[in-house]
PDB file of N, CA and C in Angstrom:
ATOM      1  N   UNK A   1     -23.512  29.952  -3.508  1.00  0.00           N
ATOM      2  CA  UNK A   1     -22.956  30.408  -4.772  1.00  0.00           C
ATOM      3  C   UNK A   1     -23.563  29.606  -5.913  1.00  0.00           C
ATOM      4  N   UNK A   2     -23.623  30.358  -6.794  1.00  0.00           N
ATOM      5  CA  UNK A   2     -24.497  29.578  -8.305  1.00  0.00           C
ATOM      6  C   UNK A   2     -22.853  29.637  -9.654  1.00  0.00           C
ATOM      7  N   UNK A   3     -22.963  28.923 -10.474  1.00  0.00           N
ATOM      8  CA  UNK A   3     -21.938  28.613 -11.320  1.00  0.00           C
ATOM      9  C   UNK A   3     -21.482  29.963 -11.696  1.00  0.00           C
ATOM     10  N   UNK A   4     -22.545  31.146 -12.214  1.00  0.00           N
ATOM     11  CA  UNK A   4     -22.396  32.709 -12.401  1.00  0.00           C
ATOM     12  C   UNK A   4     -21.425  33.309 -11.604  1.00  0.00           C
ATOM     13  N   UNK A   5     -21.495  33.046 -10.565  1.00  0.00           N
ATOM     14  CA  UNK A   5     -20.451  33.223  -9.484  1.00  0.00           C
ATOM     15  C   UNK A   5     -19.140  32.382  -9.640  1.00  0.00           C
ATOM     16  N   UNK A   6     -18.815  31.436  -9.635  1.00  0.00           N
ATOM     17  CA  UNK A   6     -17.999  31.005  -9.637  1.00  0.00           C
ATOM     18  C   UNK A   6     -16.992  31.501 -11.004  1.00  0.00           C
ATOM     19  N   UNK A   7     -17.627  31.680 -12.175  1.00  0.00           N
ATOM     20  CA  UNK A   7     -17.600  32.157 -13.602  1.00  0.00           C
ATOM     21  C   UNK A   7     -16.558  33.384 -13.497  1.00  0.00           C
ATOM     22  N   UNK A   8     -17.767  34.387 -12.629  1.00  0.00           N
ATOM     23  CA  UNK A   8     -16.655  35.377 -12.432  1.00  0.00           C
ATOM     24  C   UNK A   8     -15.382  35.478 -11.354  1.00  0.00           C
ATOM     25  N   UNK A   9     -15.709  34.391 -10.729  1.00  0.00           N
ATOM     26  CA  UNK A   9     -14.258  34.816 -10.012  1.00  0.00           C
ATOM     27  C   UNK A   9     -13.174  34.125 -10.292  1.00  0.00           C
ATOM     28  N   UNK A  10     -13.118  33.096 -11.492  1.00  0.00           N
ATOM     29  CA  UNK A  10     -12.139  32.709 -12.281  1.00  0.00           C
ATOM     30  C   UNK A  10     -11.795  33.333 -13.400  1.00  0.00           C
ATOM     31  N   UNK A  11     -12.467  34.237 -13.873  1.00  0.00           N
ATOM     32  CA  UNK A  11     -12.308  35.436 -14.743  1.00  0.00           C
ATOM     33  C   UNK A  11     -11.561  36.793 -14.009  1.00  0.00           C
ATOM     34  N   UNK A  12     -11.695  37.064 -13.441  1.00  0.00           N
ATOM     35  CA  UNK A  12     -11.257  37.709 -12.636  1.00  0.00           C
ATOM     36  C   UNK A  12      -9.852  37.455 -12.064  1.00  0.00           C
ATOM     37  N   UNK A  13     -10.357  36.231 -11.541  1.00  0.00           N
ATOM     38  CA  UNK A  13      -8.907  35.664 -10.377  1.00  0.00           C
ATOM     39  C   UNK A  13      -7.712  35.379 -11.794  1.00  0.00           C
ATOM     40  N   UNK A  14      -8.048  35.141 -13.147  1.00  0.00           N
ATOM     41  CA  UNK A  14      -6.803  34.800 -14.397  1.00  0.00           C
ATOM     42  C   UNK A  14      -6.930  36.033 -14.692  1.00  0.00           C
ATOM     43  N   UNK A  15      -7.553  37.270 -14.711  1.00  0.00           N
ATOM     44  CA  UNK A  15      -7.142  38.515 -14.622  1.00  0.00           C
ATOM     45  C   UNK A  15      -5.725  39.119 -13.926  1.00  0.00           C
ATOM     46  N   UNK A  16      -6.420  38.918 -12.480  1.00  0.00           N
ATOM     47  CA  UNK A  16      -5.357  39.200 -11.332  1.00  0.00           C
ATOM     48  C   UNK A  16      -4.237  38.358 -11.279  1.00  0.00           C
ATOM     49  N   UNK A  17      -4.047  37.554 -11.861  1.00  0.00           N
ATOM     50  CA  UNK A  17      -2.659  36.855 -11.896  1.00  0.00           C
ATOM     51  C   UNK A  17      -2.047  36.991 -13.408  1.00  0.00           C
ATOM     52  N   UNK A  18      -2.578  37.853 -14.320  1.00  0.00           N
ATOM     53  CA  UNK A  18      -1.995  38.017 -15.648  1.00  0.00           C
ATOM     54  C   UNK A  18      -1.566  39.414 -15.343  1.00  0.00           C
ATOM     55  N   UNK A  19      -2.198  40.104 -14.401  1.00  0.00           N
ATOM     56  CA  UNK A  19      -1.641  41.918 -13.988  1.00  0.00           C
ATOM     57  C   UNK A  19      -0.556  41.591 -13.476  1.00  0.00           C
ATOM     58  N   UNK A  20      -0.195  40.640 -12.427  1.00  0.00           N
ATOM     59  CA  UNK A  20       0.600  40.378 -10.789  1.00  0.00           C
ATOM     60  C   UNK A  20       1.992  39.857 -12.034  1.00  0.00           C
ATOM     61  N   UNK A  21       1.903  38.775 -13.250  1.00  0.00           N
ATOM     62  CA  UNK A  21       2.707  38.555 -13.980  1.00  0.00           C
ATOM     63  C   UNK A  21       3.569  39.621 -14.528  1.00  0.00           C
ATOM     64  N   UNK A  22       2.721  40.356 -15.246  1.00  0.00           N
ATOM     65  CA  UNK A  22       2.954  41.609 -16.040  1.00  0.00           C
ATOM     66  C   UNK A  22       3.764  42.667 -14.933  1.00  0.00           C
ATOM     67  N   UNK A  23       3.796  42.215 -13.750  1.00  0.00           N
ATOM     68  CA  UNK A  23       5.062  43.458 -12.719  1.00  0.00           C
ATOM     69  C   UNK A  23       3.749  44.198 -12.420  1.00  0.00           C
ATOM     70  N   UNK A  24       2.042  44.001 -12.521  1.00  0.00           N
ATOM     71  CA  UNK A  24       1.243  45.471 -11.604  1.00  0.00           C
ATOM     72  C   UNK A  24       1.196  45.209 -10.440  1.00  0.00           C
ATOM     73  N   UNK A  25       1.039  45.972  -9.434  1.00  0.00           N
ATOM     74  CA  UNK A  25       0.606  45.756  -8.292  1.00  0.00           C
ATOM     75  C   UNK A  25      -0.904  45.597  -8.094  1.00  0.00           C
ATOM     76  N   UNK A  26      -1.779  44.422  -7.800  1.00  0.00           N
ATOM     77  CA  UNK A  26      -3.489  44.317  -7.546  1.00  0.00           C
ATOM     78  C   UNK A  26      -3.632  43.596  -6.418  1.00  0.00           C
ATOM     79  N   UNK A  27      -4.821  43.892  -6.148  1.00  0.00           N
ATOM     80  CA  UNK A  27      -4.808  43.621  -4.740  1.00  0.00           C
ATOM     81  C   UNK A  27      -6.948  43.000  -4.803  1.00  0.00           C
ATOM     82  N   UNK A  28      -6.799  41.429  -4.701  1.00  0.00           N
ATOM     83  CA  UNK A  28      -8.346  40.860  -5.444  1.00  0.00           C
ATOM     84  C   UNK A  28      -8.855  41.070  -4.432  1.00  0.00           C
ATOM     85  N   UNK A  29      -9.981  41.749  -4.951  1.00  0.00           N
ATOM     86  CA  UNK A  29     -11.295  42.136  -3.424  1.00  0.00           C
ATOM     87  C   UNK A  29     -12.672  41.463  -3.733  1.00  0.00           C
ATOM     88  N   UNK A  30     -13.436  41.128  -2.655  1.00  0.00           N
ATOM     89  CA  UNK A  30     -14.335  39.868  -2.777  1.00  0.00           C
ATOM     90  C   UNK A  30     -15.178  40.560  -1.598  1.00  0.00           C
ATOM     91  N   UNK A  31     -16.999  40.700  -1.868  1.00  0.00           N
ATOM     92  CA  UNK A  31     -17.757  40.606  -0.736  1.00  0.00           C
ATOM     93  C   UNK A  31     -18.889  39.799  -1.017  1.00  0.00           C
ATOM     94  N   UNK A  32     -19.433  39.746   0.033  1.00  0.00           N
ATOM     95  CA  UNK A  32     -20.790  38.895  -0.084  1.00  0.00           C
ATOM     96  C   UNK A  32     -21.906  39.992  -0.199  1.00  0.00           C
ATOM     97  N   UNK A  33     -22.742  40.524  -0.610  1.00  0.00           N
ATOM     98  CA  UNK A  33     -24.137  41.094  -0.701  1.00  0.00           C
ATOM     99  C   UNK A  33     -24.757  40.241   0.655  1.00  0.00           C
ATOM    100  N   UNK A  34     -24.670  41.065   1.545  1.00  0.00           N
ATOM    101  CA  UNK A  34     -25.388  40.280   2.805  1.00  0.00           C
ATOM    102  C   UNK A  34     -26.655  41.595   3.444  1.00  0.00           C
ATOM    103  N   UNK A  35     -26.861  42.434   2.523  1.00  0.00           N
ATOM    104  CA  UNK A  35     -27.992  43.107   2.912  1.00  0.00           C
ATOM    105  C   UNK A  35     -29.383  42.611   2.402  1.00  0.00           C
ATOM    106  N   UNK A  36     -30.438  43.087   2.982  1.00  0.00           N
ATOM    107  CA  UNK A  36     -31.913  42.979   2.069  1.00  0.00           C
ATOM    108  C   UNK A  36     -32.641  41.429   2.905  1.00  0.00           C
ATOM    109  N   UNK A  37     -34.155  41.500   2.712  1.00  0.00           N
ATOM    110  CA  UNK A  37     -34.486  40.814   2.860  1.00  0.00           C
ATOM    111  C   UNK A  37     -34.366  39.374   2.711  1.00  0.00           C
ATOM    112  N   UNK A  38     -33.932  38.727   1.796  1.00  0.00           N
ATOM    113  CA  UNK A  38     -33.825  37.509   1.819  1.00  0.00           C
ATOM    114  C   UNK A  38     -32.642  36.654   3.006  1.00  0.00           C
ATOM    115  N   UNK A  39     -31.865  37.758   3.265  1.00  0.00           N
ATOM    116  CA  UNK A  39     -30.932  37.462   4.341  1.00  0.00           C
ATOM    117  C   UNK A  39     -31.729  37.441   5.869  1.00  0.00           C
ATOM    118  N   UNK A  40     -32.060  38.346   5.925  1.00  0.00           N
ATOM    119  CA  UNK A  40     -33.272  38.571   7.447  1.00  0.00           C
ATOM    120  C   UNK A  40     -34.309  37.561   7.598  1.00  0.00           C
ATOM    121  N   UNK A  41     -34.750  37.179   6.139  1.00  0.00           N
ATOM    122  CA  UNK A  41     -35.767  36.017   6.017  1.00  0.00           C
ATOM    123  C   UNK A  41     -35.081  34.399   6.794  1.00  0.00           C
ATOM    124  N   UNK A  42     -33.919  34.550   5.417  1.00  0.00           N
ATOM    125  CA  UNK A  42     -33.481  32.527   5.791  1.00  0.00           C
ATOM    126  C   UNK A  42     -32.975  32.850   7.271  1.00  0.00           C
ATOM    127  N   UNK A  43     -32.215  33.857   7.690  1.00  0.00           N
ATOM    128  CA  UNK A  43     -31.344  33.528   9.279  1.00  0.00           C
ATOM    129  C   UNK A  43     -32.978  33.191   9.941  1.00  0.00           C
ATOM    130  N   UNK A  44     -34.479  34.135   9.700  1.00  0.00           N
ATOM    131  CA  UNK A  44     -35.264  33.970  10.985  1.00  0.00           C
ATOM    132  C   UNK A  44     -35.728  32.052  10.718  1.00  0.00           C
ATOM    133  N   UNK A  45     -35.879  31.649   9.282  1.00  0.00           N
ATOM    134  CA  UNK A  45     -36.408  30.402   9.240  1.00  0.00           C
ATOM    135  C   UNK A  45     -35.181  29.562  10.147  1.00  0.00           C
ATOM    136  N   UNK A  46     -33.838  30.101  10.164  1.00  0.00           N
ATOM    137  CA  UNK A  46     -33.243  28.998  10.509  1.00  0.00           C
ATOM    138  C   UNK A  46     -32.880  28.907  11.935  1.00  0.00           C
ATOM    139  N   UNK A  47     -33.783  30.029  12.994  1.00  0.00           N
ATOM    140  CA  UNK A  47     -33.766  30.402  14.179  1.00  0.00           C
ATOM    141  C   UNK A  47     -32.057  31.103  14.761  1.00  0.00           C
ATOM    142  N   UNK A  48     -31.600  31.670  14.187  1.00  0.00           N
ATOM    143  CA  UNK A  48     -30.256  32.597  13.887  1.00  0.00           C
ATOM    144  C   UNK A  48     -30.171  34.089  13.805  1.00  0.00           C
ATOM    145  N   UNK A  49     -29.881  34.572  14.156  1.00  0.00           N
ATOM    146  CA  UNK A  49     -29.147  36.025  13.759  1.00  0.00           C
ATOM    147  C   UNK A  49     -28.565  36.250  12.555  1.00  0.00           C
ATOM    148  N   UNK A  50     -29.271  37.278  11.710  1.00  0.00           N
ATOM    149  CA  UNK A  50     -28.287  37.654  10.298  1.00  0.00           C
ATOM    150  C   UNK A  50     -27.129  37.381  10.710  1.00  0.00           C
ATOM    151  N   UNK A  51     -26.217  38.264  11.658  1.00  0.00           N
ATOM    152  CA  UNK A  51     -24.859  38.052  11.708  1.00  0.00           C
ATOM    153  C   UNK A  51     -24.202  36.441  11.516  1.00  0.00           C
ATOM    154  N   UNK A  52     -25.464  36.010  12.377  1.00  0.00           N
ATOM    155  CA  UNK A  52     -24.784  34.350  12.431  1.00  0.00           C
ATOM    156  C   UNK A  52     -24.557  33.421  11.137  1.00  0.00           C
ATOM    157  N   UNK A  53     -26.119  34.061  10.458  1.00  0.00           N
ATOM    158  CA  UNK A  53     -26.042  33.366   9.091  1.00  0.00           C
ATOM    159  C   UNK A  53     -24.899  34.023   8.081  1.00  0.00           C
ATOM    160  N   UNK A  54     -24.799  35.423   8.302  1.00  0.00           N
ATOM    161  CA  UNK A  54     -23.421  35.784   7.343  1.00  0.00           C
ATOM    162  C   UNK A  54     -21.976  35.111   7.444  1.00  0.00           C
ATOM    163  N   UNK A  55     -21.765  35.358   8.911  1.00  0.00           N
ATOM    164  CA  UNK A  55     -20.119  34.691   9.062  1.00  0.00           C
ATOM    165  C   UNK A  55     -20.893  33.008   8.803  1.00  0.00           C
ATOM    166  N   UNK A  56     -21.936  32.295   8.241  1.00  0.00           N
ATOM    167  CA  UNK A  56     -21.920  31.109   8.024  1.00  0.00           C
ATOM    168  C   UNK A  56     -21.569  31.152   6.293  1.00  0.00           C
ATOM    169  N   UNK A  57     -22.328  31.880   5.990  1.00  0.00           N
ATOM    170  CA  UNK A  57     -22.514  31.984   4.617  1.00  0.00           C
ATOM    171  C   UNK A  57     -20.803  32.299   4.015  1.00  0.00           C
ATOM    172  N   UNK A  58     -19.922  33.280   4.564  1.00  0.00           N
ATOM    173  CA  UNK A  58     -18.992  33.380   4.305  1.00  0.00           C
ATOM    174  C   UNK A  58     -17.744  32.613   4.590  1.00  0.00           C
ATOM    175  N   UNK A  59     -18.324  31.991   5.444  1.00  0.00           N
ATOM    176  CA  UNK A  59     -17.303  30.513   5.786  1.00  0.00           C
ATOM    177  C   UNK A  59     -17.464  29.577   4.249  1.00  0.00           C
ATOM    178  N   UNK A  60     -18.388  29.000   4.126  1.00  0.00           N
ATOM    179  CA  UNK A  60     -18.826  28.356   3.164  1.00  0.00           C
ATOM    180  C   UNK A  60     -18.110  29.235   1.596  1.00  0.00           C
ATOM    181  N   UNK A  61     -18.866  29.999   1.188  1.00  0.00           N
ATOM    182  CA  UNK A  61     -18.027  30.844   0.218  1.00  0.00           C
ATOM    183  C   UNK A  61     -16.588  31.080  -0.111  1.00  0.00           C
ATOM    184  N   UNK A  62     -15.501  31.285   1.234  1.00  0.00           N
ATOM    185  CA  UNK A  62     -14.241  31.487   1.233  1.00  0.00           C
ATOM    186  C   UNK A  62     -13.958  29.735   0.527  1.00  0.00           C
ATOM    187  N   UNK A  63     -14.308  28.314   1.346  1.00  0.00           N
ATOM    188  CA  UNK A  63     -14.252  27.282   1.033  1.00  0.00           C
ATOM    189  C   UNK A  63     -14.312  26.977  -0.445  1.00  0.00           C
ATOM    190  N   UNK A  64     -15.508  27.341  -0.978  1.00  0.00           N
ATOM    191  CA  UNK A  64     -16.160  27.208  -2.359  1.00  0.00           C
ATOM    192  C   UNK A  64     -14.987  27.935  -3.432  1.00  0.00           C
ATOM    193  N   UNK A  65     -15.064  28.876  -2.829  1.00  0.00           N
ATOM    194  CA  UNK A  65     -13.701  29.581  -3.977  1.00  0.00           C
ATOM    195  C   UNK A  65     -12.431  28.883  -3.768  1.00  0.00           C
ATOM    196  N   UNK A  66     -11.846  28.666  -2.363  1.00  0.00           N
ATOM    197  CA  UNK A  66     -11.138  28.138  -2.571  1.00  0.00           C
ATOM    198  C   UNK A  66     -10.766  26.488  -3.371  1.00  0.00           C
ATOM    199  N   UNK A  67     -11.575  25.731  -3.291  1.00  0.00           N
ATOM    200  CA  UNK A  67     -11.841  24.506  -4.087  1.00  0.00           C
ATOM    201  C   UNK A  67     -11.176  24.332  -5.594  1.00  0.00           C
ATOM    202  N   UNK A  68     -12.083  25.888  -6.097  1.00  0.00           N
ATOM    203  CA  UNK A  68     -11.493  26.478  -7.293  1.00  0.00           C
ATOM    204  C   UNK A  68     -10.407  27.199  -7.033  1.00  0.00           C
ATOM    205  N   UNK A  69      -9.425  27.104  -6.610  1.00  0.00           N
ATOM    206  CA  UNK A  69      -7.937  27.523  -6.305  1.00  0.00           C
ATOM    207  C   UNK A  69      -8.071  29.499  -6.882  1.00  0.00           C
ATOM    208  N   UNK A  70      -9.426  29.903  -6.193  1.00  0.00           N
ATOM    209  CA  UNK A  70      -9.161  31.191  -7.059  1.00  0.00           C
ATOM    210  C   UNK A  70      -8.893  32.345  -5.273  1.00  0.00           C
ATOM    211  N   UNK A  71      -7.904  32.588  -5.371  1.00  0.00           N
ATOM    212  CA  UNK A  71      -7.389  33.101  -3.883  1.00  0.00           C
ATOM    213  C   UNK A  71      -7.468  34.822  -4.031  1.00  0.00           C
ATOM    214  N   UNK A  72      -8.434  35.267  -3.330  1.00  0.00           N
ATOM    215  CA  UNK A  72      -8.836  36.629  -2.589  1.00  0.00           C
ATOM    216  C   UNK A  72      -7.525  36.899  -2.237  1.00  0.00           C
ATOM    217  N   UNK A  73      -7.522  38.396  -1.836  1.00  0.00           N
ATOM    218  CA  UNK A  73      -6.478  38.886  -1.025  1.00  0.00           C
ATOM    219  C   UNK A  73      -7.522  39.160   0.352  1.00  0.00           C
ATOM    220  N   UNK A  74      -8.568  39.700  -0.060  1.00  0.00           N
ATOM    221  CA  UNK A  74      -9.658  40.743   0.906  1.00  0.00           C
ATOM    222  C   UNK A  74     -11.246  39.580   0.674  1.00  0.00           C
ATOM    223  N   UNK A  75     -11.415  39.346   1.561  1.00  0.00           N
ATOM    224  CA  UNK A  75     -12.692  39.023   1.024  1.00  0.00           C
ATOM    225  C   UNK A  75     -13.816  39.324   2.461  1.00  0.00           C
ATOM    226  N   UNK A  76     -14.813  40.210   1.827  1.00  0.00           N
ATOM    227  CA  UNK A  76     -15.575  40.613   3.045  1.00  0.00           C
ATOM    228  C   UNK A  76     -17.274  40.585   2.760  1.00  0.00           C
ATOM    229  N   UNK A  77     -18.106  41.356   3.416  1.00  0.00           N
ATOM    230  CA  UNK A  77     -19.098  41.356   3.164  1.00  0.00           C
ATOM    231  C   UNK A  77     -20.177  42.818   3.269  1.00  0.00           C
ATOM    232  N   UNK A  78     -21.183  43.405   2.729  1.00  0.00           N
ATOM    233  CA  UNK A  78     -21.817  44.612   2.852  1.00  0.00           C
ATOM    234  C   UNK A  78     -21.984  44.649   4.557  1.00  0.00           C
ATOM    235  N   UNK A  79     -21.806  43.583   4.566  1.00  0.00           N
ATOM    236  CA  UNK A  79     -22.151  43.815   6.472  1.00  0.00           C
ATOM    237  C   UNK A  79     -20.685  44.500   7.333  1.00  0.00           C
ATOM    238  N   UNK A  80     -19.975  44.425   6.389  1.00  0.00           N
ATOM    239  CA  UNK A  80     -18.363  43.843   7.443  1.00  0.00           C
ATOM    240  C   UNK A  80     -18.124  45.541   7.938  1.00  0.00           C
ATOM    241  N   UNK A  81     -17.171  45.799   8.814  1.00  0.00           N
ATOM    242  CA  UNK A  81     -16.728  47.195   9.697  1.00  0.00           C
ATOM    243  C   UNK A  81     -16.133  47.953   7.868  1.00  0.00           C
ATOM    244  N   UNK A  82     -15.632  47.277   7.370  1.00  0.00           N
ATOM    245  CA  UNK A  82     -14.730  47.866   6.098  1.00  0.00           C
ATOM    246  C   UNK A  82     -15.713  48.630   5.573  1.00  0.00           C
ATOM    247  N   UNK A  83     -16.285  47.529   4.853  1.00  0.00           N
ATOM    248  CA  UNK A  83     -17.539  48.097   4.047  1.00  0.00           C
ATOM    249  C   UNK A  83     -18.505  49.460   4.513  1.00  0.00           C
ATOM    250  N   UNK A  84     -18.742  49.435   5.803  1.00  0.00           N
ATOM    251  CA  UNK A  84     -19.229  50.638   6.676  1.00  0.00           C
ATOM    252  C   UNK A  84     -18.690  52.008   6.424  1.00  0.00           C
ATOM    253  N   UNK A  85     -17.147  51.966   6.557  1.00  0.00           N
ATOM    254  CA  UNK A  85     -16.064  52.622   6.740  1.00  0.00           C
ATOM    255  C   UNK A  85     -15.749  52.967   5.262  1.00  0.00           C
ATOM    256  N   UNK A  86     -16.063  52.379   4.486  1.00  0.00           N
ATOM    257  CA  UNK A  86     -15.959  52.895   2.611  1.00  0.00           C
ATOM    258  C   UNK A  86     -16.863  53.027   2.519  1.00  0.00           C
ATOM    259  N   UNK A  87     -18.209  53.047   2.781  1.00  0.00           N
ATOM    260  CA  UNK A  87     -19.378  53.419   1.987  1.00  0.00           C
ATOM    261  C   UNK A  87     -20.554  55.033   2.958  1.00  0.00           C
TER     262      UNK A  87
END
């Protein structure tokens, strides 16, 4: 994650808790962009499986946000069964 990232999901996340105040019902959704080459690239440098490097990458990420106390309800990735299943 780069600060841009982090930017928006504290914008966002004081969004979703000024709706949740206000009586709306929201529900914060979060994925990782885990398609495209640069993903296929770092897993082969790092002798890994995309899959392996995603559930790494998203371990790390869930952590990172959390640090910044900014709490997902959903948080997934272009790879995940969901994402498949909506798109």
């Amino acid at each position: 994650l780069h600060f841009g990232h982090i930017l928006e999901a504290v914008q966002t996340d004081i969004w979703v808790r000024f709706m949740r105040l206000a009586g709306h019902e929201c529900v914060y959704v979060c994925a990782d962009d885990t398609h495209g080459t640069p993903m296929m690239l770092k897993a082969q440098a790092e002798g890994i499986t995309p899959e392996a490097l995603i559930a790494g990458v998203a371990t790390e990420h869930r952590a990172t946000y959390a640090g910044f106390l900014i709490g997902h309800d959903l948080f997934h990735s272009t790879h995940s069964p969901e994402n498949r299943e909506m798109t």
